[in-house]
Protein backbone atom coordinates (compact mmCIF):
# COMPACT_ATOMS: atom_id res chain seq x y z
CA UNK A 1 56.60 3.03 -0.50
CA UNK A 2 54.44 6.18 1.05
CA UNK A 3 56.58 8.29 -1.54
CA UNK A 4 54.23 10.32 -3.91
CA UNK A 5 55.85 9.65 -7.06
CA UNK A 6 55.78 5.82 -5.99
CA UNK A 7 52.48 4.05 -6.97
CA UNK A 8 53.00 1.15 -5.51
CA UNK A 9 50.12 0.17 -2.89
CA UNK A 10 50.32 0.68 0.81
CA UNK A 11 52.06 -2.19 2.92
CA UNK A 12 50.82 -4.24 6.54
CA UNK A 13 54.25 -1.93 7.38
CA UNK A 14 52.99 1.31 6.08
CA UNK A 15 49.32 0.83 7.57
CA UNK A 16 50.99 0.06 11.29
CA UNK A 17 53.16 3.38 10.63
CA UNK A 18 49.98 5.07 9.84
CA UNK A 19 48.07 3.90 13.17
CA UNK A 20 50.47 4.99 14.92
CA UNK A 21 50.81 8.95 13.64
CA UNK A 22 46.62 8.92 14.00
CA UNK A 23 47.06 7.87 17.64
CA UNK A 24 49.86 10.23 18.28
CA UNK A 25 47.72 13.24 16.77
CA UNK A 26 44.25 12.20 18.67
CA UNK A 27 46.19 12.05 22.01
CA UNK A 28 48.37 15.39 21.46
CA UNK A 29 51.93 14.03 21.54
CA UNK A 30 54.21 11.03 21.89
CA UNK A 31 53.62 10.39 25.65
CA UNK A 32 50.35 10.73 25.87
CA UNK A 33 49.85 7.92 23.06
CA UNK A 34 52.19 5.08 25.21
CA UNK A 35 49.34 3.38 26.82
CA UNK A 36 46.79 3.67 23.73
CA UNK A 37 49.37 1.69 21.40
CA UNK A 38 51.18 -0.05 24.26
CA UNK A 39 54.74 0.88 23.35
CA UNK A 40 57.35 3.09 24.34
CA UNK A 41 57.57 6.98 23.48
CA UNK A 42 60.89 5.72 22.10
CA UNK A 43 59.16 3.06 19.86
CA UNK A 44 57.00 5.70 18.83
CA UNK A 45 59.26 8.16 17.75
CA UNK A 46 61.16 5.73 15.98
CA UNK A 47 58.03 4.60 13.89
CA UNK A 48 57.18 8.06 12.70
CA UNK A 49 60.69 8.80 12.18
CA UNK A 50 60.22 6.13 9.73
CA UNK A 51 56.74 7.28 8.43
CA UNK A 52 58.39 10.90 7.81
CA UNK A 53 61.48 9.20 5.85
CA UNK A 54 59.11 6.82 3.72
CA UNK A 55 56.90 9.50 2.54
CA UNK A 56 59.65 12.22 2.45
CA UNK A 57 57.41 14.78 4.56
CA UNK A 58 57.68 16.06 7.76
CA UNK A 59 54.56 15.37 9.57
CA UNK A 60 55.21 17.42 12.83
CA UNK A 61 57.07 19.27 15.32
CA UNK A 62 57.74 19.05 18.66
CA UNK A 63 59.21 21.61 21.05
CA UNK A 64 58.66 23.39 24.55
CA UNK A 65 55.36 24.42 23.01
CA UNK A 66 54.27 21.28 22.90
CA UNK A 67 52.89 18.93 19.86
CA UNK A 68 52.03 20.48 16.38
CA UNK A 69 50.94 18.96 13.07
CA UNK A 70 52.98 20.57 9.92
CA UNK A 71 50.85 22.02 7.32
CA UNK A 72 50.85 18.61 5.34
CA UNK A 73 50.69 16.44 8.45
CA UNK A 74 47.08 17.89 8.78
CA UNK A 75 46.25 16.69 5.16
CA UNK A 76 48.22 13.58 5.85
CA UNK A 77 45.55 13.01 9.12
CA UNK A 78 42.57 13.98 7.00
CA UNK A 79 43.35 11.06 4.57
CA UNK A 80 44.14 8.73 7.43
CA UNK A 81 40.74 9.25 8.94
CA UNK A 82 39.14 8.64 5.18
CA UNK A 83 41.47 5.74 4.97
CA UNK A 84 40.81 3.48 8.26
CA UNK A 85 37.32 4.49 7.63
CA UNK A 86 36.85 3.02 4.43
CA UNK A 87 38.79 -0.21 5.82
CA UNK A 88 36.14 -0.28 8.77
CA UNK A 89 33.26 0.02 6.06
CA UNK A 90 34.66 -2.56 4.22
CA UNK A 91 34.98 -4.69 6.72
CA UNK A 92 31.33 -4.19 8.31
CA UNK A 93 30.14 -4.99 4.49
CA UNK A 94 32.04 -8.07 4.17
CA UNK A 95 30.97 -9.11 7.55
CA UNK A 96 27.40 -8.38 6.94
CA UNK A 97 27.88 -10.88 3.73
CA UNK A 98 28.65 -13.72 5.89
CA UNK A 99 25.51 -13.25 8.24
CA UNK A 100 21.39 -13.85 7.93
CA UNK A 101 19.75 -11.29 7.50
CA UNK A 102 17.43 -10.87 10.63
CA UNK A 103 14.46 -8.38 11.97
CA UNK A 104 11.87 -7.33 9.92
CA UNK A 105 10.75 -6.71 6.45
CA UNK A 106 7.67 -4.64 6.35
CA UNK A 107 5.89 -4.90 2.90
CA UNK A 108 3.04 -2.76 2.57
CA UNK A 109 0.97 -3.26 -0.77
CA UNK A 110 -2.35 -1.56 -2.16
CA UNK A 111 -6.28 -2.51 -1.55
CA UNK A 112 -6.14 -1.90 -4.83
CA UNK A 113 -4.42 -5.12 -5.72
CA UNK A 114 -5.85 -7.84 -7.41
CA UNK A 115 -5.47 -11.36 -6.75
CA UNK A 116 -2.80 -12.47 -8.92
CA UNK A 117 -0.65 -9.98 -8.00
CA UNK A 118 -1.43 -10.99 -3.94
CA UNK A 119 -0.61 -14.38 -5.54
CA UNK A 120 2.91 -13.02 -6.78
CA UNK A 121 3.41 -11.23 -3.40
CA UNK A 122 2.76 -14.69 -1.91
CA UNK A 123 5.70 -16.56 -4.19
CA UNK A 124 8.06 -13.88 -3.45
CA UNK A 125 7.99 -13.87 0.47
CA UNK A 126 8.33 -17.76 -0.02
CA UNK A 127 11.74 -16.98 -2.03
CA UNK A 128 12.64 -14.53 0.80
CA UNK A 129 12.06 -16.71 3.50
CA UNK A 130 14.05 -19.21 1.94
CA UNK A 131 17.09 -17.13 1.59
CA UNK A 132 16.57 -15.41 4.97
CA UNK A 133 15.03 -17.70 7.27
CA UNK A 134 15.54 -15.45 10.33
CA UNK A 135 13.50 -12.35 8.81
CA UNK A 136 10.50 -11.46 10.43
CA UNK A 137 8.19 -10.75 7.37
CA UNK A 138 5.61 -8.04 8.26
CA UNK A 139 3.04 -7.54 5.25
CA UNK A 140 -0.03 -5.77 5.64
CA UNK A 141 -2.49 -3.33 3.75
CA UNK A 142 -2.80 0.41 3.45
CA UNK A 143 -4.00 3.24 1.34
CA UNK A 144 -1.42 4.66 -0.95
CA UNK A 145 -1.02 8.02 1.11
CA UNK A 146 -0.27 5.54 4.48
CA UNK A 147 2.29 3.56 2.83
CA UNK A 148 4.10 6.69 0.98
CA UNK A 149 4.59 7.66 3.98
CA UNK A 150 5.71 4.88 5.84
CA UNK A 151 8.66 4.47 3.21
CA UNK A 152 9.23 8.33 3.88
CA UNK A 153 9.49 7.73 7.48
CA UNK A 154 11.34 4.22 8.10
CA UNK A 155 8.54 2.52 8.75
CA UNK A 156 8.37 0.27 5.93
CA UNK A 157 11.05 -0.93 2.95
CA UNK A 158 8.64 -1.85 -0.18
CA UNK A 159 5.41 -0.45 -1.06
CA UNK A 160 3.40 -2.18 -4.01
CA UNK A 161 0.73 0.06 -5.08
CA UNK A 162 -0.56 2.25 -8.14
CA UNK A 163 2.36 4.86 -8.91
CA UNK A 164 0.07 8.16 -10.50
CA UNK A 165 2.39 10.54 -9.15
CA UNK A 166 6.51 10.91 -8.42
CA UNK A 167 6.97 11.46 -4.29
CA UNK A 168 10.61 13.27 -3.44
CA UNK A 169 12.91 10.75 -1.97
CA UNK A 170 11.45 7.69 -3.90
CA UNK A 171 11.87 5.49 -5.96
CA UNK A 172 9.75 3.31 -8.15
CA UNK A 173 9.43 0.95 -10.69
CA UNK A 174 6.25 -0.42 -12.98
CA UNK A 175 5.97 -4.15 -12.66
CA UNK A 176 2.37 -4.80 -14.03
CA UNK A 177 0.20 -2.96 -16.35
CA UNK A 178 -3.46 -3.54 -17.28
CA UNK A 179 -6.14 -1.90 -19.07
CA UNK A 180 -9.47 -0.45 -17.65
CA UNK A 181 -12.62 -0.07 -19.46
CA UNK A 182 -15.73 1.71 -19.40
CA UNK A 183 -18.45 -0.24 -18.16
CA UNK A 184 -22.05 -0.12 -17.97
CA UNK A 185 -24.33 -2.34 -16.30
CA UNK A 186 -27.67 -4.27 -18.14
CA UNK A 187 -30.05 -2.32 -15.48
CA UNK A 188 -28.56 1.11 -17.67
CA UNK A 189 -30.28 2.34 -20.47
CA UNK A 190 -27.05 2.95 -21.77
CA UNK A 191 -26.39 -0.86 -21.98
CA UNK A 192 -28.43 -1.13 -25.11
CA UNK A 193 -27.48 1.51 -27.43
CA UNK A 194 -24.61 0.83 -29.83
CA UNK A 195 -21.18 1.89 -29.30
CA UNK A 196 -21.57 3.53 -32.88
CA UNK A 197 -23.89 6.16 -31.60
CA UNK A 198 -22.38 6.91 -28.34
CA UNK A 199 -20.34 10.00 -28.25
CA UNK A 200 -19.23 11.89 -25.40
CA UNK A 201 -22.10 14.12 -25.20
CA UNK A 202 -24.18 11.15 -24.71
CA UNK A 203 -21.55 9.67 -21.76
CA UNK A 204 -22.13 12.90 -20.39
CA UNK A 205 -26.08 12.55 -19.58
CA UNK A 206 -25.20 9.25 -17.63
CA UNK A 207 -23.32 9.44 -13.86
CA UNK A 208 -20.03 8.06 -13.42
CA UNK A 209 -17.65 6.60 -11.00
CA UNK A 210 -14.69 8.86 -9.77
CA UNK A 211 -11.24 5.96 -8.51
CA UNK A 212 -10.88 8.75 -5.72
CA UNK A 213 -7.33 8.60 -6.48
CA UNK A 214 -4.76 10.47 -8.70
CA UNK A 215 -4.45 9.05 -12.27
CA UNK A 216 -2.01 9.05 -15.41
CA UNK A 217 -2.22 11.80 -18.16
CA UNK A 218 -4.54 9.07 -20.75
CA UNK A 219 -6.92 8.61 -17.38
CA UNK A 220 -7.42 11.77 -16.69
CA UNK A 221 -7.88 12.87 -19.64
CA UNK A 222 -10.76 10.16 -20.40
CA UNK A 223 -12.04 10.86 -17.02
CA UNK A 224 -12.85 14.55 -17.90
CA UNK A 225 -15.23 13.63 -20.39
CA UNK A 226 -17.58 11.86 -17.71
CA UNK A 227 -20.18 13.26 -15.17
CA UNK A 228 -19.26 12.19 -11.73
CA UNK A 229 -22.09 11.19 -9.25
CA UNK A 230 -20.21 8.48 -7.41
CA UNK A 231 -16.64 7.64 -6.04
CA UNK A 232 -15.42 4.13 -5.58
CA UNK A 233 -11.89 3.33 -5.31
CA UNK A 234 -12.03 0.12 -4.36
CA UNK A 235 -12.56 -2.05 -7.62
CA UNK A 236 -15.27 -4.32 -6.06
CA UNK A 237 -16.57 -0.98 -4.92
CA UNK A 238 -17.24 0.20 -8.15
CA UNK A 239 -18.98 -2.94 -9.43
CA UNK A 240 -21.23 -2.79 -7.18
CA UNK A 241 -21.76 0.90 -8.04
CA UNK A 242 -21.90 -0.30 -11.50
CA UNK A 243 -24.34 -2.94 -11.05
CA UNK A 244 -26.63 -0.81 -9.92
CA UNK A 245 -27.04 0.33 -13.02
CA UNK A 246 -27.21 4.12 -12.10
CA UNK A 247 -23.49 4.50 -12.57
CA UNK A 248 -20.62 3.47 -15.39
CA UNK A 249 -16.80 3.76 -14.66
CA UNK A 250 -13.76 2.07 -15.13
CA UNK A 251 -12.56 -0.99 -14.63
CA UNK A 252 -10.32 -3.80 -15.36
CA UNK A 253 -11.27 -7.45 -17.69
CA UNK A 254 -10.22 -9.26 -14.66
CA UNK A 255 -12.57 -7.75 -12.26
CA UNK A 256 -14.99 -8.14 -14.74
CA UNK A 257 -14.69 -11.10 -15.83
CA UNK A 258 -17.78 -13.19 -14.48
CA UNK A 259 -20.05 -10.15 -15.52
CA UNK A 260 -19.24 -10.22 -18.97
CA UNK A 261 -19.67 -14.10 -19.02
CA UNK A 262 -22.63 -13.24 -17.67
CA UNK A 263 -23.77 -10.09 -19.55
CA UNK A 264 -24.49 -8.58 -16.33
CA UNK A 265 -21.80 -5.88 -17.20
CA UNK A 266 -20.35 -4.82 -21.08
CA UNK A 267 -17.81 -2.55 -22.08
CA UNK A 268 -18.40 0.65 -24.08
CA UNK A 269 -15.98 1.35 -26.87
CA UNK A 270 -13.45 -0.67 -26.06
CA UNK A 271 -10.97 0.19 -28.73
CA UNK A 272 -11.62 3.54 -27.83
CA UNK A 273 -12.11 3.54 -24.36
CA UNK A 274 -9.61 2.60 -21.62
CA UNK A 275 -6.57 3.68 -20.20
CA UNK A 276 -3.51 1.97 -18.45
CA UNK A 277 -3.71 0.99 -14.53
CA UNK A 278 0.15 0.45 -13.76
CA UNK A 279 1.32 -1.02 -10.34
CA UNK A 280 4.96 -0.34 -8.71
CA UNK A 281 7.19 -1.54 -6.69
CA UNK A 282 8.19 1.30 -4.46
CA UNK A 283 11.32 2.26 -1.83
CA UNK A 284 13.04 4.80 -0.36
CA UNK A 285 15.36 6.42 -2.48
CA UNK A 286 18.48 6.04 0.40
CA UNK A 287 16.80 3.14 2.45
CA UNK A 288 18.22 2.65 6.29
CA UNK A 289 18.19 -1.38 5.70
CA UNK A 290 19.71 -1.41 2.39
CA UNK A 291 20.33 -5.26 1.94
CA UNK A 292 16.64 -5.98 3.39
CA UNK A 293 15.08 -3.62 0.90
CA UNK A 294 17.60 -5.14 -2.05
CA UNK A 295 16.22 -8.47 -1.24
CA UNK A 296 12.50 -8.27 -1.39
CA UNK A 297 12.88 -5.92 -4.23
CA UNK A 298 14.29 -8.48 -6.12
CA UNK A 299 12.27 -10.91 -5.62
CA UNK A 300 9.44 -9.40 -6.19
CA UNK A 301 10.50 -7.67 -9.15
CA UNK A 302 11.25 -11.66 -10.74
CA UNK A 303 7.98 -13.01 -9.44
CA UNK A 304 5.99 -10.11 -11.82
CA UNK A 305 8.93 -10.15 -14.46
CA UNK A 306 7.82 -13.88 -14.59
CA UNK A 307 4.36 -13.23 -14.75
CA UNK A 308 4.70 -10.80 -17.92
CA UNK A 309 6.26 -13.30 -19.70
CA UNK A 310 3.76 -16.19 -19.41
């Protein structure tokens, strides 16, 4: 069976065989291994006896000197130790299939969120809970730079926030896109001219809002073309900068919804004007909980795939 040339798989027989040559080797000789197995030395040497004729090697040598592993016994004991490990994996896995997942999932999402998306969070800790009623579901709020590195660290196993810039060791994925536009404000002089005669000479006479955050290539590039007299990243931050009617910056239709009803607030070239704010799912490229993090992230990523189709 243990022959090379045979490719037959191994036998109950042939892993018993193979126990017993790893004990032998990890306690230095026959003897020595009596009491670990709990059978004779005679028992013993008749079971490698039998290992050495099934595989048609001879495994090791024994002599006044004491104990030795042959050249190919010590490759033989290498693949052992891969071998009962990957058994002992497997079986940890397969038991770990069977049980609830318990502790605690930290989820740690953006101040930048709106609330639909802390709506989606919402439906997808409900799915979670349901599946894994004995998980302790910690979800709280932090700056981007906080919750980068809590995934870095351990501390956390999602992070849902704007993704401007790869980190080393994660990974992430764009679940919800949105356009922001260049606002201005009624109170602004710049409110009443028409988008036909603004250029960006003319944006640049007029102070705008810096996010105070890193953005994608199309932002940044937009971005340059303003004069920056404020920073507000927080989106209700920079309405209210907005409103004031001494600033004009970027934002989002949902945000400004209400304002444009209202014509507190308009948009400035908006065919022209805007630039994608993206939100992702984030984790740790080699995650220390990986059926905890494979969980939320899926739920999470249905709850917004769901949302992108309605």
């Amino acid at each position: 069976m243990l022959d090379p040339s045979n490719t037959k798989q191994l036998s109950e027989y042939d892993l018993r065989l193979l126990r017993v040559f790893k004990a032998v080797v990890e306690h230095g000789g026959f003897a020595a291994a009596e009491s670990s197995l709990g059978i004779t030395r005679s028992t013993i040497s008749v079971h490698m006896a039998s290992l050495e004729s099934r595989m048609n090697i001879k495994l090791c040598v024994r002599g006044r000197s004491g104990f030795a592993l042959t050249e190919r016994g010590q490759v033989v004991y290498q693949a052992c130790l891969k071998l009962f490990s990957s058994i002992q994996e497997f079986g940890s896995l397969v038991d770990n299939l069977g049980k609830t997942l318990s502790g605690e999932l930290v989820i740690l999402y953006s101040d930048l969120l709106d609330q639909h998306s802390i709506h989606n969070i919402g439906r997808a800790v409900a799915a979670i809970k349901k599946q894994a009623p004995r998980l302790c579901i910690s979800l709280n709020m932090e700056t981007v730079a906080n919750i980068e590195a809590a995934l870095i660290s351990n501390r956390a196993h999602i992070g849902f926030y704007p993704a401007y810039r790869k980190i080393d060791g994660l990974v992430s994925e764009v679940v919800f896109s949105e356009q922001l536009y260049l606002s201005v404000a009624q109170s602004s002089e710049l409110y009443h001219v028409d988008d036909q005669d603004i250029d960006e000479k003319l944006l640049a006479q007029y102070s705008a809002i810096h996010p105070g955050i890193e953005l994608n290539p199309m932002g940044r590039d937009l971005l340059a073309q303003l004069n920056f007299g404020a920073k507000g990243y927080q989106f209700d931050s920079r309405v209210a900068l907005i409103l004031s009617g001494a600033f004009i910056g970027y934002l989002p239709k949902s945000e400004l919804k209400p304002y444009l009803q209202s014509q507190q607030i308009r948009l400035i070239k908006p065919d022209q004007l805007h630039y994608p704010f993206e939100l992702s799912l984030v984790q740790k490229m080699n995650p220390n909980e990986k059926e905890k993090v494979a969980l939320g992230m899926a739920e999470l990523q249905r709850v917004f795939k769901q949302q992108t189709k309605l």
